[in-house]
C-alpha atoms as a PDB file:
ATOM      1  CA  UNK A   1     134.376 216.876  47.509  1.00  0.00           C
ATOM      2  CA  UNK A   2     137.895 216.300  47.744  1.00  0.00           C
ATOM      3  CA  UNK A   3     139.820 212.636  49.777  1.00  0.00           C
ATOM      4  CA  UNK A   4     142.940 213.182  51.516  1.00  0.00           C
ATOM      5  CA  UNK A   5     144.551 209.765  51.612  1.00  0.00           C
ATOM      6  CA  UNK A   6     146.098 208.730  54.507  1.00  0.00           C
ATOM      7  CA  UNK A   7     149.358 206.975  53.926  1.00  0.00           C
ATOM      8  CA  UNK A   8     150.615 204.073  56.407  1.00  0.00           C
ATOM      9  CA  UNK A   9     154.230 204.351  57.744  1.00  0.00           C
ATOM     10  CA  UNK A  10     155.319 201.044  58.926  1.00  0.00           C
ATOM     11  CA  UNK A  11     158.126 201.474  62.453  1.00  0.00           C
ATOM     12  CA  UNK A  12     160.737 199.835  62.414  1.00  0.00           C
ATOM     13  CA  UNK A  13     159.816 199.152  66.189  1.00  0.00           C
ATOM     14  CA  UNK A  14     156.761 197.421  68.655  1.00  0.00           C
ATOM     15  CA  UNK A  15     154.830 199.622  70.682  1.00  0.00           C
ATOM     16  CA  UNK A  16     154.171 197.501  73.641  1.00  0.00           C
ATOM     17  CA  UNK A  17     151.885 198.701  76.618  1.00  0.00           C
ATOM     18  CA  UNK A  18     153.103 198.448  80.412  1.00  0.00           C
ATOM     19  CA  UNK A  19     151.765 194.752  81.052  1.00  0.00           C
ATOM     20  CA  UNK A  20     153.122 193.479  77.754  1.00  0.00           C
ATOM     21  CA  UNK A  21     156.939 194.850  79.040  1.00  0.00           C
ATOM     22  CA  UNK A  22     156.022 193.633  82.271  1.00  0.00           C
ATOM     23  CA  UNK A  23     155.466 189.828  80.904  1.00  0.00           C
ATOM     24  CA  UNK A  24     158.705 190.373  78.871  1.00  0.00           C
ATOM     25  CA  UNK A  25     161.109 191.550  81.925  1.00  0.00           C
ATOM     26  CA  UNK A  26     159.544 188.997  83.907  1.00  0.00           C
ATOM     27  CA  UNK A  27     160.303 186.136  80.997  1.00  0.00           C
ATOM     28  CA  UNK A  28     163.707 187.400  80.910  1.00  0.00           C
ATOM     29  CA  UNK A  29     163.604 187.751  77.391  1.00  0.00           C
ATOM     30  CA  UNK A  30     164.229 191.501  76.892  1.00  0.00           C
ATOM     31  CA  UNK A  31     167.294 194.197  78.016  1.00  0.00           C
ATOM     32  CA  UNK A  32     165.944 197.837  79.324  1.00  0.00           C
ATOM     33  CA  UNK A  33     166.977 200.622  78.325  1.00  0.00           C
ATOM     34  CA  UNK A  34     165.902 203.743  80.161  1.00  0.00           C
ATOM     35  CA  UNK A  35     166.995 207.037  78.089  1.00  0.00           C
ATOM     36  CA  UNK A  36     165.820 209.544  80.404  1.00  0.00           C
ATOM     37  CA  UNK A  37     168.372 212.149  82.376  1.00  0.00           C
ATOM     38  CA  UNK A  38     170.425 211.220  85.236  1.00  0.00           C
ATOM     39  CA  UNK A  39     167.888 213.457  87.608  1.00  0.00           C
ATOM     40  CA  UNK A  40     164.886 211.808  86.264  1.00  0.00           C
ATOM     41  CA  UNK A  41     166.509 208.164  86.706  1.00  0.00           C
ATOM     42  CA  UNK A  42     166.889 208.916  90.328  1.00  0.00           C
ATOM     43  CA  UNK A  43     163.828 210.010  90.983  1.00  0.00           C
ATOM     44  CA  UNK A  44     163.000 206.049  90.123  1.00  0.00           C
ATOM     45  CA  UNK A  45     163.227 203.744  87.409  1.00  0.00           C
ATOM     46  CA  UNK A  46     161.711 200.310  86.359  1.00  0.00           C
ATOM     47  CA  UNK A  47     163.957 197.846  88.488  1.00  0.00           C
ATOM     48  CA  UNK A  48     167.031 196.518  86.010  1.00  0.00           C
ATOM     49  CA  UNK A  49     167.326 198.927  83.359  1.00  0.00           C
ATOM     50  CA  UNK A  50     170.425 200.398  82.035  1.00  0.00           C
ATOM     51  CA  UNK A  51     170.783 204.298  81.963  1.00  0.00           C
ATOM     52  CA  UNK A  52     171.697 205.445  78.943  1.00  0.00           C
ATOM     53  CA  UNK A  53     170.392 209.542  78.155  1.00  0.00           C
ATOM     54  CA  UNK A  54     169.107 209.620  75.162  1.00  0.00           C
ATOM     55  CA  UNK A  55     172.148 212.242  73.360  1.00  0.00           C
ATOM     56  CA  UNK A  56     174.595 209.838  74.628  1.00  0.00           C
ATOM     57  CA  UNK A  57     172.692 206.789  73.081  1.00  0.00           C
ATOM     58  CA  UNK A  58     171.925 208.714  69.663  1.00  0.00           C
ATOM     59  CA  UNK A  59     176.083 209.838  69.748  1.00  0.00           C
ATOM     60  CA  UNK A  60     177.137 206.204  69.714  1.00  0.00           C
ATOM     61  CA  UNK A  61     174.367 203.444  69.671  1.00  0.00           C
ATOM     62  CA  UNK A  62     176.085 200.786  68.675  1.00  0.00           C
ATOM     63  CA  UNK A  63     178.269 200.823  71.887  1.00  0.00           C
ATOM     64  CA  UNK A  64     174.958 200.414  74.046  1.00  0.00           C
ATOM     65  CA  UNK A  65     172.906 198.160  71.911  1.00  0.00           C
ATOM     66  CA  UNK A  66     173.084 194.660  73.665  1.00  0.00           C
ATOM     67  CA  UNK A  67     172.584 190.968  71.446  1.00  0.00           C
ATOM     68  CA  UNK A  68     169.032 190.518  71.358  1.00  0.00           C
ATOM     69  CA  UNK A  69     165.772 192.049  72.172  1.00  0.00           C
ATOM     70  CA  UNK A  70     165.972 195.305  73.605  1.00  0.00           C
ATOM     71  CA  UNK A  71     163.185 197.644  75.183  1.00  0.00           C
ATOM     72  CA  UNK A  72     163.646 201.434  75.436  1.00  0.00           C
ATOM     73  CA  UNK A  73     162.056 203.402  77.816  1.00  0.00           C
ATOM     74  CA  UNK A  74     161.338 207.073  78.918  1.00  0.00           C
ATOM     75  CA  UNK A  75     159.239 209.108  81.011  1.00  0.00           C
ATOM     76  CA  UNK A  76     156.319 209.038  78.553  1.00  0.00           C
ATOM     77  CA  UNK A  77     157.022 207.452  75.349  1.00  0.00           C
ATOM     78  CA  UNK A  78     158.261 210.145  73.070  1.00  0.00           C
ATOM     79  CA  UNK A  79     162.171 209.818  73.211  1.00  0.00           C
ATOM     80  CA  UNK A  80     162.292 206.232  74.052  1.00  0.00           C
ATOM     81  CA  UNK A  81     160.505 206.177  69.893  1.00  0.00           C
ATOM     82  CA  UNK A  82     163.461 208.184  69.146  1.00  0.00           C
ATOM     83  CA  UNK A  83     166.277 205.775  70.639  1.00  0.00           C
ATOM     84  CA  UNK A  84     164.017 202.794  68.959  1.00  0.00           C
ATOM     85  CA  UNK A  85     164.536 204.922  65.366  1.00  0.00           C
ATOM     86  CA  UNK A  86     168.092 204.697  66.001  1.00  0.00           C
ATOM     87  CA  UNK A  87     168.510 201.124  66.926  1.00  0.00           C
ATOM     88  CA  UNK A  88     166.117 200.111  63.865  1.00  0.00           C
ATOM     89  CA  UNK A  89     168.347 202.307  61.746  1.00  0.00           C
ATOM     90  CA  UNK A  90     171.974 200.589  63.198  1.00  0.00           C
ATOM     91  CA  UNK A  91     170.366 197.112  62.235  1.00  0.00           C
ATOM     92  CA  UNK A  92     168.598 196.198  65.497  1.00  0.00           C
ATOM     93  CA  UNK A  93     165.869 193.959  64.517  1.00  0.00           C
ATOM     94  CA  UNK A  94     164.148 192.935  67.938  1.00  0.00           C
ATOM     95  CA  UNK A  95     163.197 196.564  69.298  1.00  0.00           C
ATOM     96  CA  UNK A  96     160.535 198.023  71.295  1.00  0.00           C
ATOM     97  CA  UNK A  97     159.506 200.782  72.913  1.00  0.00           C
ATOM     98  CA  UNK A  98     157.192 201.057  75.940  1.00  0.00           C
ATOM     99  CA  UNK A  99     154.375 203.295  75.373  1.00  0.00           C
ATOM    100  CA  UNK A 100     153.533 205.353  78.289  1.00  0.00           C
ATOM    101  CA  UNK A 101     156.890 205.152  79.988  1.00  0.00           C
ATOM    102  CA  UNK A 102     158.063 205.512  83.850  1.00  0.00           C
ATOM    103  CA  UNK A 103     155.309 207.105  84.108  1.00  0.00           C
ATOM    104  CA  UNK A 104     152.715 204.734  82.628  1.00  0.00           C
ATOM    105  CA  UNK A 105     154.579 201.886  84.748  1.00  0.00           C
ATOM    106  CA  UNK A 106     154.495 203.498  87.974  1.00  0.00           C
ATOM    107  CA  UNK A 107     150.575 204.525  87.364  1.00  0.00           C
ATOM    108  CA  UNK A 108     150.271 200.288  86.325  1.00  0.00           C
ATOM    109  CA  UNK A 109     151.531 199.963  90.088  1.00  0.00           C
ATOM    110  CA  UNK A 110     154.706 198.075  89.040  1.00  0.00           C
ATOM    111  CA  UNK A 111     157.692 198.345  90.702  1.00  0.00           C
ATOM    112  CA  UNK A 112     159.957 201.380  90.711  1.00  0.00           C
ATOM    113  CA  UNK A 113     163.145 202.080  92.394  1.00  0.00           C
ATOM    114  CA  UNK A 114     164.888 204.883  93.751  1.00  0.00           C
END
């Protein structure tokens, strides 16, 4: 009988869920990100985020990264992990990334605009 061992990566980012972001936004205590495509952003996005697609972001984070804590989002989750990756690898220490995305937020009923 053979054990595959399961080894434990640590991120270098917080998963938070849609009412955790929600508390944070609302506190004031976080900048948005949204790293989705120009088309997608129009189509609505989480009220005060700045658009930055994700290729421009991973070009030249450091010239988007604000002081502070900083949440990234997406449409689902999956690139917004890859901008966090790149912020925890420029020296961000305060990141997060909101699992489920847009997408997630807009199902939560929280505000969206267009």
């Amino acid at each position: 009988m053979s054990t595959q061992s399961r080894i434990e990566v640590d991120e270098p980012f917080v998963r938070v869920d849609v009412q955790t972001a929600w508390k944070m936004i609302a506190d004031g205590d976080v900048h948005i990100i949204d790293v989705r495509e120009p088309n997608e952003y129009a189509e609505g996005h989480i009220p005060g985020v700045t658009l930055v697609p994700l290729n421009t972001f991973l070009a030249r984070p450091r010239e988007y990264l604000p002081d502070g804590h900083v949440l990234f989002v997406c449409a689902m989750g999956q690139r917004s992990a890859v901008a966090c990756e790149m912020a925890a690898a420029v020296g961000m220490e305060h990141v997060y990334n909101l699992e489920g995305g847009t997408t997630g937020w807009a199902k939560a009923g929280l505000p969206i605009e267009k």
